[in-house]
PDB file of N, CA and C in Angstrom:
ATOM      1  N   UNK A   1      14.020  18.615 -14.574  1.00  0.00           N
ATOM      2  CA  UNK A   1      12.628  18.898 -14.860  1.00  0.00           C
ATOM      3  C   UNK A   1      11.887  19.575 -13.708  1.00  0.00           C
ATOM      4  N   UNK A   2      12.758  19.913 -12.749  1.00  0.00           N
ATOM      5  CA  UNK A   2      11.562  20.318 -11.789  1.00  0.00           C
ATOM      6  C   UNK A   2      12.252  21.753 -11.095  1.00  0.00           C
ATOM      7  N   UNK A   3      12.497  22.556 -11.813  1.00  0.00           N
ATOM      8  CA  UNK A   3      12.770  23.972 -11.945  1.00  0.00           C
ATOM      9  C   UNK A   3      11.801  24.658 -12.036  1.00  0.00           C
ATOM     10  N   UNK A   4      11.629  26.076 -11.604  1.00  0.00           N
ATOM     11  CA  UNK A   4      10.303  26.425 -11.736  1.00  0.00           C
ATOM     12  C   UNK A   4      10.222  26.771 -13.830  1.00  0.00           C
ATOM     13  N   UNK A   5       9.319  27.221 -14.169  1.00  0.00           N
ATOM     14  CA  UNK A   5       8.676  26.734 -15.404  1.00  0.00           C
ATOM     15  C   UNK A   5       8.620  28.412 -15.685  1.00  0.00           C
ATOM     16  N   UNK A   6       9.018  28.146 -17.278  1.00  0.00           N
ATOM     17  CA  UNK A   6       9.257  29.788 -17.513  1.00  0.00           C
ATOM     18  C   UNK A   6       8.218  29.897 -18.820  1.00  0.00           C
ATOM     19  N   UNK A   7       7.255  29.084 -19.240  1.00  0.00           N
ATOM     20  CA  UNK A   7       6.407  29.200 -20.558  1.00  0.00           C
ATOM     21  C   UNK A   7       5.004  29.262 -19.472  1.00  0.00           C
ATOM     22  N   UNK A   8       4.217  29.106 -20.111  1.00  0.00           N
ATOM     23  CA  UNK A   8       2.554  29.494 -19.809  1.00  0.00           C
ATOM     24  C   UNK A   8       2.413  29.652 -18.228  1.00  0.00           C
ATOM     25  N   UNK A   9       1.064  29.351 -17.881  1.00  0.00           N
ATOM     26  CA  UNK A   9       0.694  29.574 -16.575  1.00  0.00           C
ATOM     27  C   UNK A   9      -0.215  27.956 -16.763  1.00  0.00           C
ATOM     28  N   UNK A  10      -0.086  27.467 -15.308  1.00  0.00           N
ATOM     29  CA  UNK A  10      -1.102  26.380 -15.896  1.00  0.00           C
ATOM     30  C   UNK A  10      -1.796  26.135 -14.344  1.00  0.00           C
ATOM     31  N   UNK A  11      -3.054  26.772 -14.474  1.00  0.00           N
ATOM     32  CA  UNK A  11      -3.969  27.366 -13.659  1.00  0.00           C
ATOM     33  C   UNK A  11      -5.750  26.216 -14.007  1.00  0.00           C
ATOM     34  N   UNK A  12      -6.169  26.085 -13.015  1.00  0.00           N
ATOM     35  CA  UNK A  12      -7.698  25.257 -13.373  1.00  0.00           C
ATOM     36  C   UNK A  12      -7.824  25.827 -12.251  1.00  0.00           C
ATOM     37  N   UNK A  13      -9.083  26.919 -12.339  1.00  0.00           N
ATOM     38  CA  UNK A  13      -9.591  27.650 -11.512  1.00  0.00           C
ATOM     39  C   UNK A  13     -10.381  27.235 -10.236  1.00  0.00           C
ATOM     40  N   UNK A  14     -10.137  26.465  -9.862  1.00  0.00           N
ATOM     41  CA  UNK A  14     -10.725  25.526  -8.751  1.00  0.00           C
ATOM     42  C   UNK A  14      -9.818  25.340  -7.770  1.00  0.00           C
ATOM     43  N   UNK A  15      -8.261  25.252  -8.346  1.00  0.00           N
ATOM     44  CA  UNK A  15      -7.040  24.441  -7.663  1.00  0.00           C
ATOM     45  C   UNK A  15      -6.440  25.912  -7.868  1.00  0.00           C
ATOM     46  N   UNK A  16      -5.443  25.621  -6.253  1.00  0.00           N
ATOM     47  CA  UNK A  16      -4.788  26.908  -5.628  1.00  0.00           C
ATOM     48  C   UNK A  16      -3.388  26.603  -5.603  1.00  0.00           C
ATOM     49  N   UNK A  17      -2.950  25.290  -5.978  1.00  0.00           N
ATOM     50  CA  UNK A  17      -1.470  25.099  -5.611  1.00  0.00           C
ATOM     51  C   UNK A  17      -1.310  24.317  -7.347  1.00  0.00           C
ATOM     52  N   UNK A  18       0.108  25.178  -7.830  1.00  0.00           N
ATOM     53  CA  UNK A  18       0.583  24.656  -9.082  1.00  0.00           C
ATOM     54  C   UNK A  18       2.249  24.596  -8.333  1.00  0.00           C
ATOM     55  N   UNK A  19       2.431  22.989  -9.664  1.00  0.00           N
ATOM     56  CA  UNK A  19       3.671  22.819  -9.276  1.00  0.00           C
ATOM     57  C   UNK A  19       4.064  22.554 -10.702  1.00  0.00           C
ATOM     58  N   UNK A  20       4.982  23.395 -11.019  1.00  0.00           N
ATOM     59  CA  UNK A  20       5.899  23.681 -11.751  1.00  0.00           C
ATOM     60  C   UNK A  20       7.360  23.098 -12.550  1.00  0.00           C
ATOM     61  N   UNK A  21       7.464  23.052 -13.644  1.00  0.00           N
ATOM     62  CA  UNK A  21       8.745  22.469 -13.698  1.00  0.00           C
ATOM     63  C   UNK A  21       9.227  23.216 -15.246  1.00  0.00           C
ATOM     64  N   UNK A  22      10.402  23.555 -15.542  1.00  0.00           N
ATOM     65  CA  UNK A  22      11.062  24.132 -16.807  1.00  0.00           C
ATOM     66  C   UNK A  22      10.617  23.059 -18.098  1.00  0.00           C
ATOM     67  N   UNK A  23      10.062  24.309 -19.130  1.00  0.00           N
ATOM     68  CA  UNK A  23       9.350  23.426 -20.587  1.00  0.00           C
ATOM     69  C   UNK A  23      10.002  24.396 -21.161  1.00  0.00           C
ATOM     70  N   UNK A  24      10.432  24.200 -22.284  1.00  0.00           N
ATOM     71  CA  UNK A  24      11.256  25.529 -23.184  1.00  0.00           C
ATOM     72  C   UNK A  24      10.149  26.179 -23.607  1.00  0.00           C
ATOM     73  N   UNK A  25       9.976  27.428 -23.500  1.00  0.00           N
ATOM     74  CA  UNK A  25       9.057  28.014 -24.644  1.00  0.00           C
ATOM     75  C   UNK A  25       8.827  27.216 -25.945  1.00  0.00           C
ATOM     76  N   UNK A  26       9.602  27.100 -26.604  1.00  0.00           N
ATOM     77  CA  UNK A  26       9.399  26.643 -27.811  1.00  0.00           C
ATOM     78  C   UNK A  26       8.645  25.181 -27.791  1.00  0.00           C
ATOM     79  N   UNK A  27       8.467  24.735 -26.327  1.00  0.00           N
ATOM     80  CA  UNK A  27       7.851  23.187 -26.840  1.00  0.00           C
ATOM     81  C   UNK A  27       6.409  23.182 -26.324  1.00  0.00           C
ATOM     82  N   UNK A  28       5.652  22.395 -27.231  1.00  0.00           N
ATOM     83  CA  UNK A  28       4.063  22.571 -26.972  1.00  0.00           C
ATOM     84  C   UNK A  28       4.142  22.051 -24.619  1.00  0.00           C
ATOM     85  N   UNK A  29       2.655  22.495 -24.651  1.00  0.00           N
ATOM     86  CA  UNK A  29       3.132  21.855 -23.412  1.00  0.00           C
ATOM     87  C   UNK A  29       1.482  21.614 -23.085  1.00  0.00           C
ATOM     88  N   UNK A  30       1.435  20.769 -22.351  1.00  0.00           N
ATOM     89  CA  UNK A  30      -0.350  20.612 -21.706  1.00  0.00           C
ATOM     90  C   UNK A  30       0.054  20.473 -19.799  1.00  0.00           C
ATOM     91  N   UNK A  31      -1.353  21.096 -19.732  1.00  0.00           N
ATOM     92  CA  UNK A  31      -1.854  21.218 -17.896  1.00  0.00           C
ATOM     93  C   UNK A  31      -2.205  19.515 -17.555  1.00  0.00           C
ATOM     94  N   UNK A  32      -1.870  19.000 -16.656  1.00  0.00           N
ATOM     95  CA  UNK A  32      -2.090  18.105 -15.530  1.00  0.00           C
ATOM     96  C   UNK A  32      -2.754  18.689 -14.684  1.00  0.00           C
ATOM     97  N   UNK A  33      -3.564  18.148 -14.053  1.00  0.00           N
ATOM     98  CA  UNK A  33      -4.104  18.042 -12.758  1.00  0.00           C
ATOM     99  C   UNK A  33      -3.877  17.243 -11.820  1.00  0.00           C
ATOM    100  N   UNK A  34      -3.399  17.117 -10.927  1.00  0.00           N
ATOM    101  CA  UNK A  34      -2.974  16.190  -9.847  1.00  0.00           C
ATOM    102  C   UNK A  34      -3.735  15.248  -8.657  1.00  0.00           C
ATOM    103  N   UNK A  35      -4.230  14.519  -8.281  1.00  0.00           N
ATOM    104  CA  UNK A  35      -5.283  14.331  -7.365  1.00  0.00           C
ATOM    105  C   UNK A  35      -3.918  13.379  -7.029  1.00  0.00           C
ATOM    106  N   UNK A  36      -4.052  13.749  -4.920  1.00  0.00           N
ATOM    107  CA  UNK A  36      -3.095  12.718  -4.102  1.00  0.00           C
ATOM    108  C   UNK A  36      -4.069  12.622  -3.263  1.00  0.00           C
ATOM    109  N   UNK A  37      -3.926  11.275  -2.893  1.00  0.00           N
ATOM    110  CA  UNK A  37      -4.927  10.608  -1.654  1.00  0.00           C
ATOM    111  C   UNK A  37      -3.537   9.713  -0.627  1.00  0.00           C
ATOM    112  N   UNK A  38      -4.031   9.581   0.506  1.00  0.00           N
ATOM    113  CA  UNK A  38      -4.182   9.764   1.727  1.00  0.00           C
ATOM    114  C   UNK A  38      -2.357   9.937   2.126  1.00  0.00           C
ATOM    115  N   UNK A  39      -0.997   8.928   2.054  1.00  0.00           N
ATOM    116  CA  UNK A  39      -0.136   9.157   2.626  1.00  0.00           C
ATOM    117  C   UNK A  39       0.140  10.262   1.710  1.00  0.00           C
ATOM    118  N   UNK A  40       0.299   9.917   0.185  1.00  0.00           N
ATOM    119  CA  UNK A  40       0.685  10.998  -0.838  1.00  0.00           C
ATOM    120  C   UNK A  40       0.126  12.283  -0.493  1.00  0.00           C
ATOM    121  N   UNK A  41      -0.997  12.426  -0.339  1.00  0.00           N
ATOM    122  CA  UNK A  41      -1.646  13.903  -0.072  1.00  0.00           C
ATOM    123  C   UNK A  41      -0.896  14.020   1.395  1.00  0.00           C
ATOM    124  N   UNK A  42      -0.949  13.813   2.492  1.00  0.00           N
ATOM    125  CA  UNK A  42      -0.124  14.120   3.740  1.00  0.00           C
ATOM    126  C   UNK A  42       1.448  14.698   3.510  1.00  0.00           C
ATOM    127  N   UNK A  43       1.856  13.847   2.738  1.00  0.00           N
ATOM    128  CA  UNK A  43       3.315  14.530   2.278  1.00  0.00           C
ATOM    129  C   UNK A  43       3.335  15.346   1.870  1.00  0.00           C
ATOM    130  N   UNK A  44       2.438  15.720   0.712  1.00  0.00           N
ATOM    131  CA  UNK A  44       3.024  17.132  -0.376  1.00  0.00           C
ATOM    132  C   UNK A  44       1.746  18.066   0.639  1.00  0.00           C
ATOM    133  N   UNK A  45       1.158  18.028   1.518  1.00  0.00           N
ATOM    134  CA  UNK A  45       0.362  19.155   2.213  1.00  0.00           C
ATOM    135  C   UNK A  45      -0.571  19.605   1.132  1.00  0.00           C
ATOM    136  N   UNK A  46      -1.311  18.948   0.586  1.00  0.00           N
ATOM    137  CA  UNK A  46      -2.180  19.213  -0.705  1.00  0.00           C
ATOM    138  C   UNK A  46      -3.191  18.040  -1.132  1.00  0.00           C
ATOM    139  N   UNK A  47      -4.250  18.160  -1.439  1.00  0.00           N
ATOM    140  CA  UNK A  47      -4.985  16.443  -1.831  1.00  0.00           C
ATOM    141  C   UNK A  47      -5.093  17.002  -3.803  1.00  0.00           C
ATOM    142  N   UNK A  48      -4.642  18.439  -3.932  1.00  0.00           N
ATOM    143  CA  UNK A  48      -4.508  18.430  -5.677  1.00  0.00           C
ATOM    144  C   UNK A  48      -3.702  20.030  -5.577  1.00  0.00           C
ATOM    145  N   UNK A  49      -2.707  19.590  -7.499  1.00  0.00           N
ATOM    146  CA  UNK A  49      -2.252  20.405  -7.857  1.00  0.00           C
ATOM    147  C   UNK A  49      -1.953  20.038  -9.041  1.00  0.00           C
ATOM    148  N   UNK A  50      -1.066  20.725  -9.272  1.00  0.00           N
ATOM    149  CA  UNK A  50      -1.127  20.874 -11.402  1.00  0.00           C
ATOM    150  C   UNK A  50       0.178  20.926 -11.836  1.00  0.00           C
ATOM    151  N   UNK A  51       0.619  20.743 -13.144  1.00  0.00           N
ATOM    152  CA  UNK A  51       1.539  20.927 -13.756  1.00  0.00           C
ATOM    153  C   UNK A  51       1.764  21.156 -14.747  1.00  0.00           C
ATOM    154  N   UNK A  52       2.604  21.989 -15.606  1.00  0.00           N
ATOM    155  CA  UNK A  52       2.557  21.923 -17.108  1.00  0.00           C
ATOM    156  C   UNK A  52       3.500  20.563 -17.370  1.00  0.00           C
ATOM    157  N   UNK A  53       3.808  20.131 -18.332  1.00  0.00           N
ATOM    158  CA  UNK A  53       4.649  18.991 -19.105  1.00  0.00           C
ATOM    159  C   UNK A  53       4.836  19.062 -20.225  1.00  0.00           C
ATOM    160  N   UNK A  54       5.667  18.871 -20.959  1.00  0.00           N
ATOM    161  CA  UNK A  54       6.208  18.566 -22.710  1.00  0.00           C
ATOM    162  C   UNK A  54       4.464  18.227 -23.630  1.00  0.00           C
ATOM    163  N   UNK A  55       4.131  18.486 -24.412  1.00  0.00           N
ATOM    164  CA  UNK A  55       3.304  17.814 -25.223  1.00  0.00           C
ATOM    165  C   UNK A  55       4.148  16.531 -25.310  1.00  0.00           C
ATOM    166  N   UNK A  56       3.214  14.810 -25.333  1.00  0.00           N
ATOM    167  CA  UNK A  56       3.506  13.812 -25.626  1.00  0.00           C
ATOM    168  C   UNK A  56       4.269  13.529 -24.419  1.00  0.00           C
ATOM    169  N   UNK A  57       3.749  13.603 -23.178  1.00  0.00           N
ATOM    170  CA  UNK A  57       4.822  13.451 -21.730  1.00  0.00           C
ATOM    171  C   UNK A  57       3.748  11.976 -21.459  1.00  0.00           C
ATOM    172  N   UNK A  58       4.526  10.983 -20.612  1.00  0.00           N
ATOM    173  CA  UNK A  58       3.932  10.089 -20.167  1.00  0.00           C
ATOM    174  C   UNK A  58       3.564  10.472 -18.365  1.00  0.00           C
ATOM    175  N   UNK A  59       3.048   9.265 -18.472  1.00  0.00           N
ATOM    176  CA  UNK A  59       2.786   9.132 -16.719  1.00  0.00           C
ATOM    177  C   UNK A  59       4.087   8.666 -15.822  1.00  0.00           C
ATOM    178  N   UNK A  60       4.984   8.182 -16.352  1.00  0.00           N
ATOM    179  CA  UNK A  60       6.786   8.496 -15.935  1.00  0.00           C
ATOM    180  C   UNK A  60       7.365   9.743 -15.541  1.00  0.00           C
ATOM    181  N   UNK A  61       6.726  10.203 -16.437  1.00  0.00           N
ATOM    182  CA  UNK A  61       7.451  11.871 -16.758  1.00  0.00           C
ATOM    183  C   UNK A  61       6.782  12.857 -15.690  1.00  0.00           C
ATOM    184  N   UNK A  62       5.292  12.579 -15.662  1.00  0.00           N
ATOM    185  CA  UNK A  62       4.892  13.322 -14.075  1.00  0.00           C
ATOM    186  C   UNK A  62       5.350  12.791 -13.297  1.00  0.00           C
ATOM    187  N   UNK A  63       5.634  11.497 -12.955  1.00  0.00           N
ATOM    188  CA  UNK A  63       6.597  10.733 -11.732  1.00  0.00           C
ATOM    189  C   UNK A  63       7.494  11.774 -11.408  1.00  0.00           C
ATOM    190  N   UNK A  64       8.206  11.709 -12.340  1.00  0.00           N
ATOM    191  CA  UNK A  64       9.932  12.566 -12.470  1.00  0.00           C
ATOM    192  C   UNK A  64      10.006  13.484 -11.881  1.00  0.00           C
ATOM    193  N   UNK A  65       8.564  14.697 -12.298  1.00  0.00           N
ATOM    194  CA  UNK A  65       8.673  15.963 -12.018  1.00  0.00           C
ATOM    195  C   UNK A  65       8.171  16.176 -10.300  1.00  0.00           C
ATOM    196  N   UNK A  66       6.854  14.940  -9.982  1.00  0.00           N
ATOM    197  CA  UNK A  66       6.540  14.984  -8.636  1.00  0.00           C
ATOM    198  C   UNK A  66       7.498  14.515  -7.488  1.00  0.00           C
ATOM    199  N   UNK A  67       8.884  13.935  -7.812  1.00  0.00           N
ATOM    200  CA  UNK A  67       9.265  12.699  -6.695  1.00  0.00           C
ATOM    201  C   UNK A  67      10.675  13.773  -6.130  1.00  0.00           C
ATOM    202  N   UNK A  68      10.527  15.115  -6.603  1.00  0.00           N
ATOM    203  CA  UNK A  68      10.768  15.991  -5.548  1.00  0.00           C
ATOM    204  C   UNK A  68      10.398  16.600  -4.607  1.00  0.00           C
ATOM    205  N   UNK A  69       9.195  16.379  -4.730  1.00  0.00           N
ATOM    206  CA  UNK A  69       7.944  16.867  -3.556  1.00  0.00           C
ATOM    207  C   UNK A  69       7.592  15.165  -2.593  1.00  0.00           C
ATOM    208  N   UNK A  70       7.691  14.582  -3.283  1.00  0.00           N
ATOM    209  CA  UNK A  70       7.069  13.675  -2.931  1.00  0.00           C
ATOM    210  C   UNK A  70       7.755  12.321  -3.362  1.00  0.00           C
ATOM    211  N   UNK A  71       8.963  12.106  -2.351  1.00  0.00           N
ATOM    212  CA  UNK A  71      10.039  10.452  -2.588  1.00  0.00           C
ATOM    213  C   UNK A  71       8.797   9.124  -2.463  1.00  0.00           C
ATOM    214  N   UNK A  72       7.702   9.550  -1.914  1.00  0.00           N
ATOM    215  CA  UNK A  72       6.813   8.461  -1.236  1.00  0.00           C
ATOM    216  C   UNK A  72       6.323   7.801  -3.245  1.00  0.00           C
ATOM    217  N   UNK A  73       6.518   8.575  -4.069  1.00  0.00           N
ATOM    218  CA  UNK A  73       6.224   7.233  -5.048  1.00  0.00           C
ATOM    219  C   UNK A  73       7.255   6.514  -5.394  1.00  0.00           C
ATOM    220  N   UNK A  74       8.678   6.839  -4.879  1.00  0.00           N
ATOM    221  CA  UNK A  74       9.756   5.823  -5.276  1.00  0.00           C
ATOM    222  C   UNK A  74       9.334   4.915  -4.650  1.00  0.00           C
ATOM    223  N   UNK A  75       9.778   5.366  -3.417  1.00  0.00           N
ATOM    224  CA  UNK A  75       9.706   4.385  -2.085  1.00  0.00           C
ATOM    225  C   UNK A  75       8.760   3.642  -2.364  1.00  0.00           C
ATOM    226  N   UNK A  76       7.402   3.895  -1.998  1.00  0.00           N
ATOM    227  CA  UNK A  76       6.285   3.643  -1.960  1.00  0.00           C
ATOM    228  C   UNK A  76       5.501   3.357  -3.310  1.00  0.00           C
ATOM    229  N   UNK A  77       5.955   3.004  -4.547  1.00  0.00           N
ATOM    230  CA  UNK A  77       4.499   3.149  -5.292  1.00  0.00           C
ATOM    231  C   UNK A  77       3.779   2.663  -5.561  1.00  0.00           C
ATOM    232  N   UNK A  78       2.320   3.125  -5.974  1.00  0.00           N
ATOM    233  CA  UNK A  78       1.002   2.841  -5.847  1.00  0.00           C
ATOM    234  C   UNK A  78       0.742   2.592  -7.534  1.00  0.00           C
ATOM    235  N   UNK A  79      -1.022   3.313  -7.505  1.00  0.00           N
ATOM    236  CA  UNK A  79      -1.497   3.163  -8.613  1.00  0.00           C
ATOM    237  C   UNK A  79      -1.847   4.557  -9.302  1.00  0.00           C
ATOM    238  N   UNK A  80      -1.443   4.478 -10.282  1.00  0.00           N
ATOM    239  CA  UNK A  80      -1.952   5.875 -11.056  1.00  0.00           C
ATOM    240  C   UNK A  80      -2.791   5.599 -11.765  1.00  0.00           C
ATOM    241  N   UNK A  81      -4.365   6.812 -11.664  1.00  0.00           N
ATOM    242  CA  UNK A  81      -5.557   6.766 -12.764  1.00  0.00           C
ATOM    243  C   UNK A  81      -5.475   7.480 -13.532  1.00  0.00           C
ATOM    244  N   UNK A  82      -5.276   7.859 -14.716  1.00  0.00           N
ATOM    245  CA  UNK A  82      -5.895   8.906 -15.473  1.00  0.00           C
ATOM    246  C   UNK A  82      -7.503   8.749 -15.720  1.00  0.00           C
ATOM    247  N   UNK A  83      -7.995  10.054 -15.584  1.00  0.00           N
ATOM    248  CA  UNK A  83      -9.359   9.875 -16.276  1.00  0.00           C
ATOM    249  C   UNK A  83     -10.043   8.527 -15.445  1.00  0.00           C
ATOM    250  N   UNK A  84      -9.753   8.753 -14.359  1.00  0.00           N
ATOM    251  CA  UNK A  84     -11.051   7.642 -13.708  1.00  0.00           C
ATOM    252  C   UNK A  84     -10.949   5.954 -14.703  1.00  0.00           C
ATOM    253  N   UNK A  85      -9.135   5.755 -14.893  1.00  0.00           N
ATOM    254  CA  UNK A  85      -8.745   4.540 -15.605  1.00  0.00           C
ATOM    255  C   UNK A  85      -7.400   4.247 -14.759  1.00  0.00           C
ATOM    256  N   UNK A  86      -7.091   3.070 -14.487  1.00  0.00           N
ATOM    257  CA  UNK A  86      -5.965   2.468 -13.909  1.00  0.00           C
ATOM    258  C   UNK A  86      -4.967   2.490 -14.940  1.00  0.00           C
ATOM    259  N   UNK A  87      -3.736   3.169 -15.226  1.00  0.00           N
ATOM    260  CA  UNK A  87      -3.085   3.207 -16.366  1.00  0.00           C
ATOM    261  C   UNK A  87      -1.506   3.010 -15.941  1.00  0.00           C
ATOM    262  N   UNK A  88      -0.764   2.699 -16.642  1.00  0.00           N
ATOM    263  CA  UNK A  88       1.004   2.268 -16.368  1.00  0.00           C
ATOM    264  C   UNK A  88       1.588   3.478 -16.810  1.00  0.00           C
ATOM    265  N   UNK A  89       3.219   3.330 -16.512  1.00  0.00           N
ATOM    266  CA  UNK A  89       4.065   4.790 -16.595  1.00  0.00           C
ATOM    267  C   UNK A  89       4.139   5.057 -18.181  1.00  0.00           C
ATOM    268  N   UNK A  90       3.770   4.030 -18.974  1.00  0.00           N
ATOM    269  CA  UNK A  90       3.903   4.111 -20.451  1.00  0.00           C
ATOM    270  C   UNK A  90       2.813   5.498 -21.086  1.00  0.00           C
ATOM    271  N   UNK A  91       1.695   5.747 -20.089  1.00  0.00           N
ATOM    272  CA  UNK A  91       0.455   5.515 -21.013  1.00  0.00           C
ATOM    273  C   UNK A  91       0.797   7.211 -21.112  1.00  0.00           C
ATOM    274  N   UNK A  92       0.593   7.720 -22.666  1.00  0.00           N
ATOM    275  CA  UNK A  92       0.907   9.788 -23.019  1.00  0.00           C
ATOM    276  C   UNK A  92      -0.856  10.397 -22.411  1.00  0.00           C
ATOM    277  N   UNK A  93      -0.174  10.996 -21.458  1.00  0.00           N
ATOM    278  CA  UNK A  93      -0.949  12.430 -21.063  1.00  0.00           C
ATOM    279  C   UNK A  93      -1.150  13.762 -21.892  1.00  0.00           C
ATOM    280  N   UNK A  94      -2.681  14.129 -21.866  1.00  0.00           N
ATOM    281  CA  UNK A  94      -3.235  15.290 -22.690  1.00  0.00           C
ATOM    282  C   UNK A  94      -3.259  16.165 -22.233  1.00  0.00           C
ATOM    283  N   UNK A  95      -3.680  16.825 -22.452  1.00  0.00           N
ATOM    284  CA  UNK A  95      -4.291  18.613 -21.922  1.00  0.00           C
ATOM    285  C   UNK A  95      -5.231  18.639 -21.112  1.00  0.00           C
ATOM    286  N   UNK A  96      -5.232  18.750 -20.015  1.00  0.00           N
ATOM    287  CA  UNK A  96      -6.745  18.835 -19.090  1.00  0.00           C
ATOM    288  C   UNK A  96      -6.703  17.082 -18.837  1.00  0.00           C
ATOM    289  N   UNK A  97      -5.936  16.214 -18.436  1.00  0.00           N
ATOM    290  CA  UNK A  97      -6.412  15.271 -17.628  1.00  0.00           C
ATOM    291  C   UNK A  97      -5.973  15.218 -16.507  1.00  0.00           C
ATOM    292  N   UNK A  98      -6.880  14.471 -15.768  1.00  0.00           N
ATOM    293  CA  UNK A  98      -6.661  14.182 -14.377  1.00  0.00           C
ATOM    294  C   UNK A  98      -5.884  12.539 -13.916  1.00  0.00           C
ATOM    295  N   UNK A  99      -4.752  12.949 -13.332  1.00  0.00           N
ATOM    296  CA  UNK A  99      -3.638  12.149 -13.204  1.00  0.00           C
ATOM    297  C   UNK A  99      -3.987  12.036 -11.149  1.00  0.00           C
ATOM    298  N   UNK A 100      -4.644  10.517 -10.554  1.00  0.00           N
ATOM    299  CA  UNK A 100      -4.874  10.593  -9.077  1.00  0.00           C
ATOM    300  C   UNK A 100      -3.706   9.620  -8.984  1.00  0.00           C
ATOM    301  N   UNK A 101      -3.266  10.154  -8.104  1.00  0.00           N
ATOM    302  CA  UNK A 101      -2.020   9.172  -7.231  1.00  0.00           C
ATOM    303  C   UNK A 101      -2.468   7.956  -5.886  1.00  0.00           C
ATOM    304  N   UNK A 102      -2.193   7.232  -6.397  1.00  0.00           N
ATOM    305  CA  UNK A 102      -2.989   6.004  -4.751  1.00  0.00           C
ATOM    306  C   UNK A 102      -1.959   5.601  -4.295  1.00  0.00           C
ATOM    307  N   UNK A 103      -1.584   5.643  -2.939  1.00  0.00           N
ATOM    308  CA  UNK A 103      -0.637   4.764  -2.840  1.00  0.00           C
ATOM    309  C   UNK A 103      -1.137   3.254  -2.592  1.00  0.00           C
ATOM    310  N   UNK A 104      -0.074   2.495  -2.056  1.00  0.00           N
ATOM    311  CA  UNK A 104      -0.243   1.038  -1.535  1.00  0.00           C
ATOM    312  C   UNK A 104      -0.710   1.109  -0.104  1.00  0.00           C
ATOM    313  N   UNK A 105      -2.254   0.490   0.309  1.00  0.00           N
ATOM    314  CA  UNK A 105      -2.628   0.253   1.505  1.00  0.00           C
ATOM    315  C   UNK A 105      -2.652  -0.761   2.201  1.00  0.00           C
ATOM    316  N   UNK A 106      -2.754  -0.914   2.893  1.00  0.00           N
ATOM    317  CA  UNK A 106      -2.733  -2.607   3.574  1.00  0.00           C
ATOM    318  C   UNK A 106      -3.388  -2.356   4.988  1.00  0.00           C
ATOM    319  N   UNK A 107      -3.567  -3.721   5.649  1.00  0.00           N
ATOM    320  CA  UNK A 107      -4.529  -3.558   7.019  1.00  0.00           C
ATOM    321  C   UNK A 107      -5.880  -4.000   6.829  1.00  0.00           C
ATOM    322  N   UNK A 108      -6.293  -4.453   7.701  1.00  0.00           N
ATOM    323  CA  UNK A 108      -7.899  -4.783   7.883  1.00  0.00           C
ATOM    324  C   UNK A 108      -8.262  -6.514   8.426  1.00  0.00           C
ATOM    325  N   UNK A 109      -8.969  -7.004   8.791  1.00  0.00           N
ATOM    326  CA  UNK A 109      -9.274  -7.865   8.842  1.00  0.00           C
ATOM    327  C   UNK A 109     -10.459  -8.679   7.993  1.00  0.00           C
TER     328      UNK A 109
END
């Protein structure tokens, strides 16, 4: 899944870095948006980027395609929001949502 991507362009005119992965032409596909905060964003050199995915892709399935850029959610994982919601690897991603990556923090008194 994480070949560069030979169907649409998947562009949100705000964001300068798309990351890519092979969807057959023939299969519907929707844009992600990516938001990484603090170790996650340090790793991939980016705090957002995008992706196309399968129509009916879960929040697993962006895992899959990101944890070549970025081993820190094996290793490491956190919490994923869609849509400003705390959601599990089960939950199907749309067209135009925003998928933020948190990792696990710790420290403080």
């Amino acid at each position: 899944m994480s070949s560069p991507n030979t169907g649409r362009a998947c562009r949100h005119p705000e964001l300068r870095r798309t990351y890519t992965q092979r969807v057959t032409e023939t299969t519907s596909q929707i844009c992600v948006r990516v938001r990484l905060f603090a170790s996650y964003r340090e790793a991939a050199g980016t705090r957002e980027l995008q992706t196309l995915l399968p129509d009916g892709a879960r929040v697993r399935d962006l895992v899959d395609v990101l944890l070549a850029r970025l081993p820190a959610l094996r290793t490491a994982p956190g919490l994923v929001a869609v849509n400003h919601a705390y959601v599990g690897p089960d939950f199907v991603l749309h067209e135009g949502d925003e998928a933020a990556f948190i990792p696990p923090v710790s420290g403080g008194r």
